[in-house]
Protein backbone atom coordinates (compact mmCIF):
# COMPACT_ATOMS: atom_id res chain seq x y z
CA UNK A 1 101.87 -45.08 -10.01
CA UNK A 2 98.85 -46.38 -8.50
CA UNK A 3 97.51 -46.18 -5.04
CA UNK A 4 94.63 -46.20 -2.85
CA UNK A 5 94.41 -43.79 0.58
CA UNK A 6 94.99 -46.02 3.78
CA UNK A 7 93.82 -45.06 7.00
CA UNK A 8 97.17 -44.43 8.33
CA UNK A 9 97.37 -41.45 5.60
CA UNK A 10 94.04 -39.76 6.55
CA UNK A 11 93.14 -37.09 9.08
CA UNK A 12 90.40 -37.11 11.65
CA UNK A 13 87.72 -36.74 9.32
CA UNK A 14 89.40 -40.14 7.02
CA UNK A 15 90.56 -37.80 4.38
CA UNK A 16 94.27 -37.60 3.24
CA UNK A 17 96.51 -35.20 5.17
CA UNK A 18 98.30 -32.96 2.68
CA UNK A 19 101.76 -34.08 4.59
CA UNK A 20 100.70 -37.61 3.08
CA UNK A 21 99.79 -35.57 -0.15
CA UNK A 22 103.25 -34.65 -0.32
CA UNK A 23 104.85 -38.05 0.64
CA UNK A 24 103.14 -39.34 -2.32
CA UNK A 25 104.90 -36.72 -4.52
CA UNK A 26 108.33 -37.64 -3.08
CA UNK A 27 107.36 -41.17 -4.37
CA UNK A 28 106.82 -40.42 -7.49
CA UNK A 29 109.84 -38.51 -8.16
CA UNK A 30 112.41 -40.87 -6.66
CA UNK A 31 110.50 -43.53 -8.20
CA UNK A 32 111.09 -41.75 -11.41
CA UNK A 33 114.43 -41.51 -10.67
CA UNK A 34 115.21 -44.92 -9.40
CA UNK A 35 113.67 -46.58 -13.19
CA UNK A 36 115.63 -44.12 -15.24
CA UNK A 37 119.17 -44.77 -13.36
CA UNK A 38 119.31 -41.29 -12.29
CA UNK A 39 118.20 -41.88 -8.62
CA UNK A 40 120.70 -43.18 -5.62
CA UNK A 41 123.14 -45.19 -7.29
CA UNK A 42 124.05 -42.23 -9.90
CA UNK A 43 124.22 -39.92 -7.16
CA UNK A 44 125.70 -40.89 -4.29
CA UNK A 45 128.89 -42.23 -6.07
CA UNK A 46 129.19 -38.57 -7.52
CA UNK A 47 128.48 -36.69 -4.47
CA UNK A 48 125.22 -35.72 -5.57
CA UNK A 49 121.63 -34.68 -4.35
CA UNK A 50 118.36 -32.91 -5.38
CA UNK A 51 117.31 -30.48 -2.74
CA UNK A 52 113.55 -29.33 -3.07
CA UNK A 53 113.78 -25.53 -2.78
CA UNK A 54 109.73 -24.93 -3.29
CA UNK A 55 106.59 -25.75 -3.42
CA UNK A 56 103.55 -24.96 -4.88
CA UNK A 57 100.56 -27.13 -4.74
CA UNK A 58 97.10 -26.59 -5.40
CA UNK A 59 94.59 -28.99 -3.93
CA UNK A 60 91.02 -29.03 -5.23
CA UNK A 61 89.37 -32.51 -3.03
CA UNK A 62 90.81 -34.32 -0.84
CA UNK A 63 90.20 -38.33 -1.33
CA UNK A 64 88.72 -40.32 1.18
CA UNK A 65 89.69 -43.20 2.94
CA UNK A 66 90.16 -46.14 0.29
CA UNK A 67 89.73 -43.69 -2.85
CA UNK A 68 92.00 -45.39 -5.44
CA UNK A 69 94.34 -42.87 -6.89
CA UNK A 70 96.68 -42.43 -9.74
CA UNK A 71 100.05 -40.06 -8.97
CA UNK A 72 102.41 -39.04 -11.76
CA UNK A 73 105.05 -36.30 -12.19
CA UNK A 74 107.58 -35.34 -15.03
CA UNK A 75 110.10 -32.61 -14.98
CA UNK A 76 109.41 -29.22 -17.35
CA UNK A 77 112.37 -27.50 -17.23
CA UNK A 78 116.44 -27.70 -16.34
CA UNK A 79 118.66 -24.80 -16.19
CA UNK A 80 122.16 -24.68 -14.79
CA UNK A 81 121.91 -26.26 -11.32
CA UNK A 82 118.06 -25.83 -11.02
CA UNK A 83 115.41 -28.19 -12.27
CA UNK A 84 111.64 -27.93 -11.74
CA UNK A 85 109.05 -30.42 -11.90
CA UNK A 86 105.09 -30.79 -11.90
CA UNK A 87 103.47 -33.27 -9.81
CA UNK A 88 99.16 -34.38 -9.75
CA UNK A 89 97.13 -36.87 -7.79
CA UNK A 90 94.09 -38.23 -10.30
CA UNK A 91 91.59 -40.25 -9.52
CA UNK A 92 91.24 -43.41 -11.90
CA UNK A 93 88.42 -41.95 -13.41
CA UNK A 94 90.56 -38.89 -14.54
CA UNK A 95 89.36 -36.21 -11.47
CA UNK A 96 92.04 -34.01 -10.70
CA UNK A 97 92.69 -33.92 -6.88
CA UNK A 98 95.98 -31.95 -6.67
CA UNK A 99 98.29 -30.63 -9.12
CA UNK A 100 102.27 -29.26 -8.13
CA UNK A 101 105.05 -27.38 -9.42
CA UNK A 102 108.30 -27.88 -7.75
CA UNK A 103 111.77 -26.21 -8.13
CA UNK A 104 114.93 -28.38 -6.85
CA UNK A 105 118.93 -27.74 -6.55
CA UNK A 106 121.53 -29.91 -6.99
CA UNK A 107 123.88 -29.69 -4.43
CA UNK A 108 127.95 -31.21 -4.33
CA UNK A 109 127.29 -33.35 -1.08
CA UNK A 110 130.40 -32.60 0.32
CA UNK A 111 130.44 -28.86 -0.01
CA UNK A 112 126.56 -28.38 -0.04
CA UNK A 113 127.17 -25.58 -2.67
CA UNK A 114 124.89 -25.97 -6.35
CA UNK A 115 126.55 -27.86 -8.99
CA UNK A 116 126.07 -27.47 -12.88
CA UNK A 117 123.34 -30.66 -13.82
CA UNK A 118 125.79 -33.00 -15.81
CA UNK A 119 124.13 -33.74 -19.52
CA UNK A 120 124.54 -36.98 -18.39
CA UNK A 121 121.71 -36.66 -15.87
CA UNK A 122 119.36 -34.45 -17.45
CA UNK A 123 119.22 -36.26 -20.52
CA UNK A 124 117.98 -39.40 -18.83
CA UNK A 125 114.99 -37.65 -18.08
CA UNK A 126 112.02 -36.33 -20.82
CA UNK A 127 111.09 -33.12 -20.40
CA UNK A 128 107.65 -32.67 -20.86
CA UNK A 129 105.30 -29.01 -20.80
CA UNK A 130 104.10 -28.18 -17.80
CA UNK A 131 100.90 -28.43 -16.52
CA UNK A 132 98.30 -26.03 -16.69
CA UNK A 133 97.79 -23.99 -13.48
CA UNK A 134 98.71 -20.59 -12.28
CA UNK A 135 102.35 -20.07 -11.77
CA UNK A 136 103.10 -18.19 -8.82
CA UNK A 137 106.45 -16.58 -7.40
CA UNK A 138 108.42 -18.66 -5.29
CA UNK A 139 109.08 -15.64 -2.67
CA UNK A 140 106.71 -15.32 0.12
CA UNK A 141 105.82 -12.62 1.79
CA UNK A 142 105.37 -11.95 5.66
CA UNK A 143 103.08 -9.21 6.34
CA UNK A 144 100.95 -8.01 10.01
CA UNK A 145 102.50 -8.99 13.01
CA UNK A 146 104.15 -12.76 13.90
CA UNK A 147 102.71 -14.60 16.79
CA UNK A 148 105.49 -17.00 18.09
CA UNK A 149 104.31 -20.70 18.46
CA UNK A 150 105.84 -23.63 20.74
CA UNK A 151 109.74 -24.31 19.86
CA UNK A 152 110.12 -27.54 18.04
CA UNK A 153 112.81 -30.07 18.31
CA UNK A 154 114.69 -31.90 15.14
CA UNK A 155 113.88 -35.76 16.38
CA UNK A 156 115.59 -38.34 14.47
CA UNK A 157 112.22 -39.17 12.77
CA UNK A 158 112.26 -35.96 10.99
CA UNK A 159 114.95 -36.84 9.37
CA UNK A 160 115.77 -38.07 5.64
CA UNK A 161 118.38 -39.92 4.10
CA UNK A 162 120.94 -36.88 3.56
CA UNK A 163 120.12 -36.54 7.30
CA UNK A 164 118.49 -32.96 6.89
CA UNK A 165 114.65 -32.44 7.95
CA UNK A 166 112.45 -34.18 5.12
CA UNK A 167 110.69 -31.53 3.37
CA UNK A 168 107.20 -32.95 3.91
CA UNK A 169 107.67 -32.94 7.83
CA UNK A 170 108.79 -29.02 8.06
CA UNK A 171 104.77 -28.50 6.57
CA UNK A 172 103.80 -31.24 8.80
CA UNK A 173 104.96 -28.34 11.46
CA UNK A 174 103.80 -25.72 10.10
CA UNK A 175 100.22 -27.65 9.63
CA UNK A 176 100.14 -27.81 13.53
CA UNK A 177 100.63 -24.23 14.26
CA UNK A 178 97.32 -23.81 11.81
CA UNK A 179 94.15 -22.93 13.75
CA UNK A 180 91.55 -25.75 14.48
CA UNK A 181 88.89 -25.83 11.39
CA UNK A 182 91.21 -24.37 8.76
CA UNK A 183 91.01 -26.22 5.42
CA UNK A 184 94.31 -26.30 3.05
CA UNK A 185 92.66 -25.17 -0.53
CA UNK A 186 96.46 -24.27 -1.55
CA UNK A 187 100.04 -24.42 -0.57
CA UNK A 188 103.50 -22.75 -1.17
CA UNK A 189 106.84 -23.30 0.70
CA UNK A 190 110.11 -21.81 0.12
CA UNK A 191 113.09 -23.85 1.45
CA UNK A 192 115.77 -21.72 2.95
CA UNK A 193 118.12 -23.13 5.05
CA UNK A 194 118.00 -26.70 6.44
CA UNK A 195 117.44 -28.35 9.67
CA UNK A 196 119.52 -31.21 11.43
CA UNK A 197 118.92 -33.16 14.63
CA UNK A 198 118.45 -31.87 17.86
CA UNK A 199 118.07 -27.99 16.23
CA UNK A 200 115.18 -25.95 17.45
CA UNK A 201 112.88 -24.22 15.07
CA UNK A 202 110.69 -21.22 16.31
CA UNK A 203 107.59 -20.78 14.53
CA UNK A 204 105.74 -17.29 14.37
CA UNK A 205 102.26 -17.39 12.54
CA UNK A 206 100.85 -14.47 11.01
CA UNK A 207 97.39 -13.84 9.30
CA UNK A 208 95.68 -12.10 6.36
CA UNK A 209 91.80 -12.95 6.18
CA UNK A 210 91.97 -16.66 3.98
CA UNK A 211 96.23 -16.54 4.03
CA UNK A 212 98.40 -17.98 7.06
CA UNK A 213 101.82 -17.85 6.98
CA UNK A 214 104.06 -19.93 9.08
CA UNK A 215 107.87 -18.96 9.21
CA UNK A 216 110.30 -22.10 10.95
CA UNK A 217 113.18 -19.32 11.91
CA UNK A 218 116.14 -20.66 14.45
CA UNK A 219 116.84 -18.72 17.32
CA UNK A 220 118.78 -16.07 15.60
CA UNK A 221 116.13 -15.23 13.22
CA UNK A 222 117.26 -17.06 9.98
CA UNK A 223 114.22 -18.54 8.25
CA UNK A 224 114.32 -22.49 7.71
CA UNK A 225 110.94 -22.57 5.53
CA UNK A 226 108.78 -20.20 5.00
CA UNK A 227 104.66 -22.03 4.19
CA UNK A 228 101.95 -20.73 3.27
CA UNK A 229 98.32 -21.90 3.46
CA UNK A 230 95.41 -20.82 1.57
CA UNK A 231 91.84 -21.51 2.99
């Protein structure tokens, strides 16, 4: 679909934010969804839902303030309960901003266990090859030593419509605990365990010359998310 940055999507210096980078990829998909008859009404009736378990996203510019964009995404692959799918962000002239790879589960609503993809619901999608870029694991590693950041509190506005944390606003605060001047050149998030109002994540940063790792952990030490940034 096509788009052009607003103001309310851009950072200090009027560029877009990669949390609005993301946002734009969520569009896509459930707008995807929503033509083909495989979005809300075929899920929620069968106690359905696609859970993003990671992210990787490689961002080569950022566009400006009023840059007219062009987002698209199509899934590459489904297997058992998993299904992954590519995401970019063109410009109209062709320029490739930001290309993704994404892996999701679908989960029995009730239970929040993985179900088998009915035929059904794959088939009302085209699989097409995925893009070109450099497939990385989905694992992250945390290496040197954590330095806790400020707790942070699940407000309703975090949340979604299965009433978890939206996956764009756990890297929204992981962005924050990011030290002034750095500049995203790539992205990867693996989705763990998830959040729901009034929780308190604990973040605890840790550093590797151009490679920041932020880990959302609760108070026990399980890991929500897991992000990390690449200068």
């Amino acid at each position: 679909f096509n788009s052009r940055i607003r103001y309310s999507e851009c950072d200090s210096q009027c560029k877009l934010r990669l949390e609005s980078l993301l946002n734009y990829f969520q569009d896509a998909s459930t707008f995807q969804s929503e033509e083909l008859g495989a979005g809300f009404e075929y899920l929620e009736p069968r106690n359905l839902v696609w859970v993003l378990a990671s992210w990787q996203i490689d961002i080569k510019r950022y566009p400006a303030l009023g840059e007219r964009v062009v987002i698209g995404t199509h899934p590459h692959d489904f297997k058992g309960f998993l299904g992954s799918r590519n995401f970019c962000m063109m410009t109209e002239e062709g320029e490739m901003l930001a290309q993704a790879n994404s892996l999701w589960t679908l989960l029995n609503f009730d239970t929040m266990k993985p179900t088998m993809a009915p035929k059904e619901l794959t088939d009302k999608y085209e699989v097409e090859p995925p893009l070109e870029m450099e497939y990385v694991g989905r694992k992250i590693r945390i290496e040197g030593e954590a330095i806790p950041g400020e707790p942070i509190v699940v407000r309703k506005q975090h949340l979604d419509s299965n009433y978890h944390v939206n996956n764009a606003q756990y890297v929204s605060m992981a962005v924050d605990c990011l030290p002034e001047g750095f500049l995203i050149g790539g992205l990867r998030v693996e989705y763990k365990k998830q959040a729901h109002l009034n929780d308190v994540l604990l973040p605890y940063v840790t550093r590797q010359d151009n490679r920041i790792v932020v880990s959302l952990q609760d108070e026990a030490g399980a890991v929500y998310v897991n992000a990390e940034f690449i200068e």
